[in-house]
N, C-alpha and C. Protein backbone atom coordinates (compact mmCIF):
# COMPACT_ATOMS: atom_id res chain seq x y z
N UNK A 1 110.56 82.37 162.49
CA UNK A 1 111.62 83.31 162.69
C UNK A 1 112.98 82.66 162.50
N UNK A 2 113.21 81.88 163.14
CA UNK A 2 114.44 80.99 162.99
C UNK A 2 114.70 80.48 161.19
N UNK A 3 113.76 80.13 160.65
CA UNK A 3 113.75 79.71 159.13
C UNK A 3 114.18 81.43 158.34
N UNK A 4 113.70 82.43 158.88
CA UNK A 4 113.86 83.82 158.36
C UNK A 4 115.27 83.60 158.36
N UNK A 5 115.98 83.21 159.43
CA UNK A 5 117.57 83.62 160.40
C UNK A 5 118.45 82.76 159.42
N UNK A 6 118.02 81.71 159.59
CA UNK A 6 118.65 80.65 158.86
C UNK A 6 118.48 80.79 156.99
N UNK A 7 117.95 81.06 156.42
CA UNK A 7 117.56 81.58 155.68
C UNK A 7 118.30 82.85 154.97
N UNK A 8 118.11 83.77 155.84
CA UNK A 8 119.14 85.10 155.47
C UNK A 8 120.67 85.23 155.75
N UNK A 9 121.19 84.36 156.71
CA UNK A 9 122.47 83.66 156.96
C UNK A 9 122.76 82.39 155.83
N UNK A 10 122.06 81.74 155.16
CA UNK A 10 122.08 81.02 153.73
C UNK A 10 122.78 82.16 152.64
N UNK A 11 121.98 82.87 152.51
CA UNK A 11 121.88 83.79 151.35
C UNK A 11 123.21 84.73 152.19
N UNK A 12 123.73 85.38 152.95
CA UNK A 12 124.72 85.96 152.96
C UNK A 12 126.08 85.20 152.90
N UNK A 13 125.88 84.15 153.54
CA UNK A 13 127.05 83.20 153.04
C UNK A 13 127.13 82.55 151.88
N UNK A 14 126.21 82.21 151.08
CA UNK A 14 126.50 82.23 149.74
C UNK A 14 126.73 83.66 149.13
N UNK A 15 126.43 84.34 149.59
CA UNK A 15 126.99 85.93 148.49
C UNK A 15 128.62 85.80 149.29
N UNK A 16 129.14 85.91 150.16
CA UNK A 16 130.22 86.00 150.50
C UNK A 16 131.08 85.08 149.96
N UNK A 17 130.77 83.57 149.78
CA UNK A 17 131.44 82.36 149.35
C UNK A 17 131.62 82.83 147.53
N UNK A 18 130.48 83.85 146.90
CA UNK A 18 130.09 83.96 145.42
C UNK A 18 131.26 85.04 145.63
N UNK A 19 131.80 86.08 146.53
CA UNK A 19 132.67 87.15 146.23
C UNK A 19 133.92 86.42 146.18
N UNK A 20 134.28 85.77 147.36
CA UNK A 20 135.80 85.28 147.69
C UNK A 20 135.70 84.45 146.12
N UNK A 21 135.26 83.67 145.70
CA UNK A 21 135.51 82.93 144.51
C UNK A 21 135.96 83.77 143.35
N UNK A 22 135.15 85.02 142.99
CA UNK A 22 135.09 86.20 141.88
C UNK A 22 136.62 86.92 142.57
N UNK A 23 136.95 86.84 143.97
CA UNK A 23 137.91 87.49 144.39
C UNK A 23 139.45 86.60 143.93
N UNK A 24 139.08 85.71 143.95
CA UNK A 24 140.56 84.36 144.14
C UNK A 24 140.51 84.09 142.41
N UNK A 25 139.29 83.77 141.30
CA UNK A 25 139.66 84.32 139.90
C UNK A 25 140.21 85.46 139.60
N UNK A 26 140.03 86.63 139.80
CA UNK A 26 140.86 87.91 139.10
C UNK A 26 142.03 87.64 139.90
N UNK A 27 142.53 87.17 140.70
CA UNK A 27 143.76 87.36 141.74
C UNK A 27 144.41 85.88 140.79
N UNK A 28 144.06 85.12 140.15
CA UNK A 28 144.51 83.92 139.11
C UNK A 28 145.05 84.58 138.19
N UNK A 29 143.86 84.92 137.60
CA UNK A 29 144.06 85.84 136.19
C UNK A 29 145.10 87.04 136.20
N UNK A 30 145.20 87.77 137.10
CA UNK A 30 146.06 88.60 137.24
C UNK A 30 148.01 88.03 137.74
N UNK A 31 147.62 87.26 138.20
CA UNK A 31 148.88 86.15 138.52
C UNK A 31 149.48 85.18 136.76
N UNK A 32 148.20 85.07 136.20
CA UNK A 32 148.86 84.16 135.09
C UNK A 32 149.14 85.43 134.20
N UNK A 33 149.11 86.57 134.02
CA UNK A 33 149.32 87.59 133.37
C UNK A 33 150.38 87.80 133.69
N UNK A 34 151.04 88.11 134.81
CA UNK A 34 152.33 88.75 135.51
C UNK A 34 153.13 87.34 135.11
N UNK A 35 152.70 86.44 135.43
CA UNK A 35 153.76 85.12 134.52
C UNK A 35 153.68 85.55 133.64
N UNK A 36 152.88 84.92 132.52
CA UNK A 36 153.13 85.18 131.07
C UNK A 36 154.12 86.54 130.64
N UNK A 37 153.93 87.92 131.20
CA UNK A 37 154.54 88.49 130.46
C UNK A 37 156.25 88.66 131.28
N UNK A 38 156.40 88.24 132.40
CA UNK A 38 157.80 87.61 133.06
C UNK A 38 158.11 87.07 131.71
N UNK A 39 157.60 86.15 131.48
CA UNK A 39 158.35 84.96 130.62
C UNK A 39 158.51 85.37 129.14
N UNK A 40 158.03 86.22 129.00
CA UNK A 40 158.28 86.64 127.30
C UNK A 40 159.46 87.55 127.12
N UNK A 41 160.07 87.49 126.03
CA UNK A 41 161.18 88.25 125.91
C UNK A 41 161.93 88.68 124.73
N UNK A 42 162.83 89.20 124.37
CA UNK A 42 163.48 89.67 122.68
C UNK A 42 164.65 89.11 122.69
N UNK A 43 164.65 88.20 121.60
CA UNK A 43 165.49 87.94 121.30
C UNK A 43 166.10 88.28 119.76
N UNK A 44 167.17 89.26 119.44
CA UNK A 44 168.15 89.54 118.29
C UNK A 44 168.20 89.04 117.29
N UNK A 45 167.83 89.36 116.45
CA UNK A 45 167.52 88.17 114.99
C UNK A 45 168.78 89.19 113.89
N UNK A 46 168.84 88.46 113.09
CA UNK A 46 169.61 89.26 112.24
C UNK A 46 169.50 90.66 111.81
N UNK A 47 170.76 91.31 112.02
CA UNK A 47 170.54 92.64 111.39
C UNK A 47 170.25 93.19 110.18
N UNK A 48 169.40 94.05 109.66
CA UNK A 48 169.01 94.08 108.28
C UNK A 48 170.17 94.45 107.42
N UNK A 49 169.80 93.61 106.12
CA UNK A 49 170.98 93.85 105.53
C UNK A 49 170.74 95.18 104.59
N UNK A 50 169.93 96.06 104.31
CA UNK A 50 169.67 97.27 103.84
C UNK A 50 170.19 98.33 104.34
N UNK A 51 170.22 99.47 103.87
CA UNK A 51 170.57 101.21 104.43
C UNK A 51 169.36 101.22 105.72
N UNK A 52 169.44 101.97 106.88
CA UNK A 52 168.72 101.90 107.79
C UNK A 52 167.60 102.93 107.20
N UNK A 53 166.58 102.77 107.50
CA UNK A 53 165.23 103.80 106.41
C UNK A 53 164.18 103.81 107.86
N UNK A 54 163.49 104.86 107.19
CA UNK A 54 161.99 105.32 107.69
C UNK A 54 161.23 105.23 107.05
N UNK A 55 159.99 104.92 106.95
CA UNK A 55 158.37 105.22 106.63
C UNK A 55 158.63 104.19 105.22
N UNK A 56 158.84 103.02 105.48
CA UNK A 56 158.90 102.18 104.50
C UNK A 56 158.10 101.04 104.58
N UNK A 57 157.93 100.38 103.75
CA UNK A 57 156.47 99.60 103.19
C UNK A 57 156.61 98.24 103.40
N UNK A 58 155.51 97.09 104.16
CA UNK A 58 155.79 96.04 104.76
C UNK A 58 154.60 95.40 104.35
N UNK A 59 155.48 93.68 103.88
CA UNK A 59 154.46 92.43 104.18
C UNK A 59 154.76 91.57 104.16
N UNK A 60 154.50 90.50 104.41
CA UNK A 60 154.75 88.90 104.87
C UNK A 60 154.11 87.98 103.90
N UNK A 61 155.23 86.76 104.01
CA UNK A 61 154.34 86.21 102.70
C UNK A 61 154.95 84.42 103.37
N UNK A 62 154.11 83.47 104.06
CA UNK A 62 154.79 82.69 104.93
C UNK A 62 155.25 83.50 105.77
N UNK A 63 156.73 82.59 106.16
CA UNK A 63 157.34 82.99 107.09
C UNK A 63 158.60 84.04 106.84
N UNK A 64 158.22 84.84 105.90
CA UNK A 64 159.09 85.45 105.11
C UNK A 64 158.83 86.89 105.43
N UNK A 65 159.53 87.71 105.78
CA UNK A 65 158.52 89.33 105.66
C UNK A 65 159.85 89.99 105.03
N UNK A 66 158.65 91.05 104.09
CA UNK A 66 159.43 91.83 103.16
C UNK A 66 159.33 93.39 103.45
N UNK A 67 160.91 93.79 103.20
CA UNK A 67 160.88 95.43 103.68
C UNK A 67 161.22 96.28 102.22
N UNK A 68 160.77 97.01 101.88
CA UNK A 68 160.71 97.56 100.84
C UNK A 68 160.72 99.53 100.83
N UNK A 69 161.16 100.15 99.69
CA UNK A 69 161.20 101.71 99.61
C UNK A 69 161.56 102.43 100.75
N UNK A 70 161.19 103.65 101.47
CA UNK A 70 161.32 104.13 102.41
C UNK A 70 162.49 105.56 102.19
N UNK A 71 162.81 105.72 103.64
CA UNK A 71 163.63 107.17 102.95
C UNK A 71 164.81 106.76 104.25
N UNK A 72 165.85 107.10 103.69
CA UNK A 72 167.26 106.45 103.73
C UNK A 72 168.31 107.64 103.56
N UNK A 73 168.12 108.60 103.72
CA UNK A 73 168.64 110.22 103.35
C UNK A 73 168.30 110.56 101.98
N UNK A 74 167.26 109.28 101.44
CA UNK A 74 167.21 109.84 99.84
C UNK A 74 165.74 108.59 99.64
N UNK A 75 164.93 108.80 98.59
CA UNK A 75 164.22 107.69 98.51
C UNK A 75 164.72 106.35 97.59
N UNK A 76 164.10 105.39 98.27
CA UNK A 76 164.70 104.04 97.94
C UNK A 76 164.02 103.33 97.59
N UNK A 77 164.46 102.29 96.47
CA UNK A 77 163.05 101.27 96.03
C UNK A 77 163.95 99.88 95.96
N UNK A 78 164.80 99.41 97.03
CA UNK A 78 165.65 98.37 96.93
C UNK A 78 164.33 97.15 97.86
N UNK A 79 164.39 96.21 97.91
CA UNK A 79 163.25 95.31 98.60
C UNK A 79 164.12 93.82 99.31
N UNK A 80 164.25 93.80 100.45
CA UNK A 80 164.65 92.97 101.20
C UNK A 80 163.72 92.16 101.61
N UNK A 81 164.18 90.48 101.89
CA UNK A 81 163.68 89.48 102.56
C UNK A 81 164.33 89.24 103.92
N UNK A 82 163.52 88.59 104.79
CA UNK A 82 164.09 88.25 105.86
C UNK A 82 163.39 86.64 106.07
N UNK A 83 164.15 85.69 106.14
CA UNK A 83 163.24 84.52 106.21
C UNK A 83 163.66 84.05 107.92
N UNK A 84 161.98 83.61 108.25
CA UNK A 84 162.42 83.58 109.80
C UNK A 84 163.27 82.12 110.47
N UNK A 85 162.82 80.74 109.26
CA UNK A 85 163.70 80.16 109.22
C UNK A 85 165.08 79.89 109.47
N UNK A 86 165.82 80.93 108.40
CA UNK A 86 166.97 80.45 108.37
C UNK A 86 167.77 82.01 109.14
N UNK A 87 166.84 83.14 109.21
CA UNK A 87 167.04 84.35 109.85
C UNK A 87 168.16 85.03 109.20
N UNK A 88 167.88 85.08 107.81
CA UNK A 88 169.04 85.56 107.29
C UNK A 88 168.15 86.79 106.02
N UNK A 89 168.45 87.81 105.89
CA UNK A 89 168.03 88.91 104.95
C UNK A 89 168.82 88.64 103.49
N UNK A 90 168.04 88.60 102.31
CA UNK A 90 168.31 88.86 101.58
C UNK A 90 167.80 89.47 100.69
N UNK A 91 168.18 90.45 99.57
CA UNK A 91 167.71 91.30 98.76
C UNK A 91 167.39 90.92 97.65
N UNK A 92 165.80 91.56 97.59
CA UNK A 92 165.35 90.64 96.57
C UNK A 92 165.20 91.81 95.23
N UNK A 93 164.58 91.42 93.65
CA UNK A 93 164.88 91.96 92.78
C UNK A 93 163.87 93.69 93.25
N UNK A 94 164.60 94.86 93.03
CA UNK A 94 164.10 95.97 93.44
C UNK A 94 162.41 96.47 93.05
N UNK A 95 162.17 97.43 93.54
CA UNK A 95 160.64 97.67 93.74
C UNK A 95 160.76 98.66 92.51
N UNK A 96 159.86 98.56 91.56
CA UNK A 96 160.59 99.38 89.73
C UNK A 96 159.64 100.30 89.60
N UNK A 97 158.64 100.92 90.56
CA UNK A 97 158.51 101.88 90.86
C UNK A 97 159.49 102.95 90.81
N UNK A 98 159.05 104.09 91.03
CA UNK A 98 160.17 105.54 91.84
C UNK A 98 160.20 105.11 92.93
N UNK A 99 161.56 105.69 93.29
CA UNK A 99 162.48 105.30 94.93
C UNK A 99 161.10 106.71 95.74
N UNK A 100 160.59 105.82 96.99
CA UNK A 100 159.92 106.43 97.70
C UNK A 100 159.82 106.10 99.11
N UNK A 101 158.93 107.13 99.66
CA UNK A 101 158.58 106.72 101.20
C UNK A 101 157.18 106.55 101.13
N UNK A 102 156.59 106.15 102.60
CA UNK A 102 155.37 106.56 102.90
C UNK A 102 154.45 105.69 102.32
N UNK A 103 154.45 104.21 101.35
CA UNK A 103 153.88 103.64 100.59
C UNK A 103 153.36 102.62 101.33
N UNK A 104 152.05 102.07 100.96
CA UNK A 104 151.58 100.87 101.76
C UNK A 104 151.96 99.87 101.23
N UNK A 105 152.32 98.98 101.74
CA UNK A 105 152.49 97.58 101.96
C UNK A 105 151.45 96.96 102.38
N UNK A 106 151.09 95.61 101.43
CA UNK A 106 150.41 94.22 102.21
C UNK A 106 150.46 93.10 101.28
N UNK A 107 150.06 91.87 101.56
CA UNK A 107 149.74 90.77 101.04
C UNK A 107 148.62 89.84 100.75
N UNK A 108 148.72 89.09 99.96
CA UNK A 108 147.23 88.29 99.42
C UNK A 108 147.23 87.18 99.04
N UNK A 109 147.55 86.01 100.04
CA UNK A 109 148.18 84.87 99.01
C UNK A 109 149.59 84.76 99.28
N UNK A 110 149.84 84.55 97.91
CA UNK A 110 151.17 83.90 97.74
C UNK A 110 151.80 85.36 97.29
N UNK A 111 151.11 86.47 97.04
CA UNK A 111 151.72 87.50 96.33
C UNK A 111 151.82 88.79 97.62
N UNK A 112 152.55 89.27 97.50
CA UNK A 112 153.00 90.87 98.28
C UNK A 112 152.78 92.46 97.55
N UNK A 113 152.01 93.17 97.89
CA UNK A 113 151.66 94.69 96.81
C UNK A 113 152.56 95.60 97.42
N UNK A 114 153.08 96.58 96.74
CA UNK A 114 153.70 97.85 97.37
C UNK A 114 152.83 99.10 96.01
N UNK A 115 152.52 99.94 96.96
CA UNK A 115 151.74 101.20 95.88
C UNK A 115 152.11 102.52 96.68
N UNK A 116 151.40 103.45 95.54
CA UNK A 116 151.44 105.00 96.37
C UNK A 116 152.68 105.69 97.07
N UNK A 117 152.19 106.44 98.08
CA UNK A 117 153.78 106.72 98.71
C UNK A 117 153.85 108.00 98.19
N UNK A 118 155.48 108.31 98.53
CA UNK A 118 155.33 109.99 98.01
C UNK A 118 156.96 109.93 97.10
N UNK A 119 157.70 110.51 95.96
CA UNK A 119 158.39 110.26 95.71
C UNK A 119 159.61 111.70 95.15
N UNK A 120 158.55 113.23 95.95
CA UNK A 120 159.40 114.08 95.99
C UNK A 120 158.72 114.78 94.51
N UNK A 121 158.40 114.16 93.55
CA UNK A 121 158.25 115.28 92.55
C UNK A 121 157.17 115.42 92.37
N UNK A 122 156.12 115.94 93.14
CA UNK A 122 154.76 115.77 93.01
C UNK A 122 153.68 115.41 94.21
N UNK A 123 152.49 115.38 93.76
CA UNK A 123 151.42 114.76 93.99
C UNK A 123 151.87 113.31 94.51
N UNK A 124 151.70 112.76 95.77
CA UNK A 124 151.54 111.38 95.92
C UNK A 124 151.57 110.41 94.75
N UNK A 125 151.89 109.37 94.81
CA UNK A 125 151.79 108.55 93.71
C UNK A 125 150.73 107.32 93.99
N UNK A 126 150.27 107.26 92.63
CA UNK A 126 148.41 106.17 92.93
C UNK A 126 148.89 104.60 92.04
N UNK A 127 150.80 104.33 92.11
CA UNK A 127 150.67 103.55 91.00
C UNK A 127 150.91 101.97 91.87
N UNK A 128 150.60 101.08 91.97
CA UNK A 128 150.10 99.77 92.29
C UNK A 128 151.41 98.56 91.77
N UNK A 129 152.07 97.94 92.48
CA UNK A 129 152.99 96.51 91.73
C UNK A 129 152.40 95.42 92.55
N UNK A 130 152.84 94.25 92.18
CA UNK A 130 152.52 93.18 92.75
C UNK A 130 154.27 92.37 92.66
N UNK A 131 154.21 91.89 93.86
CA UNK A 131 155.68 90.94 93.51
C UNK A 131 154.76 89.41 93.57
N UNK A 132 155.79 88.91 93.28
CA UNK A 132 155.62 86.99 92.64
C UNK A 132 156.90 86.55 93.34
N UNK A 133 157.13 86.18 95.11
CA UNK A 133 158.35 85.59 95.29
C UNK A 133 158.87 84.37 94.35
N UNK A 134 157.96 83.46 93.48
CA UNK A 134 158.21 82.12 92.93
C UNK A 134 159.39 82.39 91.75
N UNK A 135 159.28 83.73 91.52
CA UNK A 135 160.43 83.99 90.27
C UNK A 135 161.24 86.08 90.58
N UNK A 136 160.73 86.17 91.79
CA UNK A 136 161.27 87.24 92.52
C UNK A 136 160.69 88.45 91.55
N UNK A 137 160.10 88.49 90.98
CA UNK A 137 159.52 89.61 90.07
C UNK A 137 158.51 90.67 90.37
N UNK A 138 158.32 91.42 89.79
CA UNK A 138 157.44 92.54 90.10
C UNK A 138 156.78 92.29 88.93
N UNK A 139 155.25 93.03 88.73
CA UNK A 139 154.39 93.63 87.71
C UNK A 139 153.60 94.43 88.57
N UNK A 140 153.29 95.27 87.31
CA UNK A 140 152.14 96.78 87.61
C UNK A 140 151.19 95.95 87.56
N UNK A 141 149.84 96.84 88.39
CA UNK A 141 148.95 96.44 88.29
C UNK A 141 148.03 97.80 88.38
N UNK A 142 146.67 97.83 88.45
CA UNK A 142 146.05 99.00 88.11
C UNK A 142 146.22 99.98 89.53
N UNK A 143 146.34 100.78 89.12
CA UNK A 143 146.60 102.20 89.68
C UNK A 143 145.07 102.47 91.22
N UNK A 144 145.81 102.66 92.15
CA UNK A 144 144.69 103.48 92.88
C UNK A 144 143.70 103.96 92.93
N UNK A 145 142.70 103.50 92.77
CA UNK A 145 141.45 104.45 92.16
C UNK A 145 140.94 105.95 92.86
N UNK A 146 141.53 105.72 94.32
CA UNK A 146 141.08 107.06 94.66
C UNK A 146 141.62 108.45 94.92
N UNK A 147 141.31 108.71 95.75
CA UNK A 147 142.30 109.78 95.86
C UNK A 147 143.59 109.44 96.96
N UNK A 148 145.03 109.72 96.79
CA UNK A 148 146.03 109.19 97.28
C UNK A 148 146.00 110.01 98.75
């Protein structure tokens, strides 16, 4: 009987010692969370040097991210850099597409795509560029295959 006692007083004090432990981790974890996001914060980087726009097309290439087309009281196909380096925007050779909104943006490499989008006279557009920051250029490339 006593081995029963001793025994089942084992096993409840290890389940109690197994809670307070599971209790004092989430009460860590929840403590290094409330730090971490204390400590994070915004800091003001340069203002863009473009017309202020909506629904315009984004990608990064390094430490570089590029803002491109969008709608600006009118559609636009001008293409800005921002390098995080030196935190300064500059405009790079324009997107020779139609001035548009709504177009996806991304990157692959060393190269940045802008396609599609909408440009007011029509049907969506399915047409595809690629930029080349090494000589700031654009080229077409094949068209959207699906439906826009």
């Amino acid at each position: 009987m006593q081995n029963q006692i001793k025994s089942h007083y084992s096993s409840g004090t290890s389940m109690f010692h197994q809670t307070i432990k599971k209790f004092a981790i989430i009460l860590l974890f929840l403590a290094a969370i409330a730090t971490n996001s204390m400590a994070d914060s915004w800091t003001q980087k340069a203002n863009f040097g473009g017309a202020a726009r909506d629904a315009a097309a984004f990608f990064s290439i390094g430490n570089v991210g590029y803002v491109g087309t969008g709608w600006a009281g009118h559609f636009t196909n001008d293409v800005w850099s921002w390098d995080q380096n030196t935190n300064v925007w500059t405009q790079q050779a324009g997107f020779p597409g139609s001035g548009r909104n709504m177009s996806v943006g991304f990157s692959i490499g060393t190269k940045g795509y802008i396609g599609m989008g909408y440009d007011g006279s029509g049907p969506h557009n399915t047409d595809f560029w690629e930029y080349n920051p090494g000589n700031n250029s654009w080229t077409q490339i094949a068209n959207f295959g699906g439906s826009p």
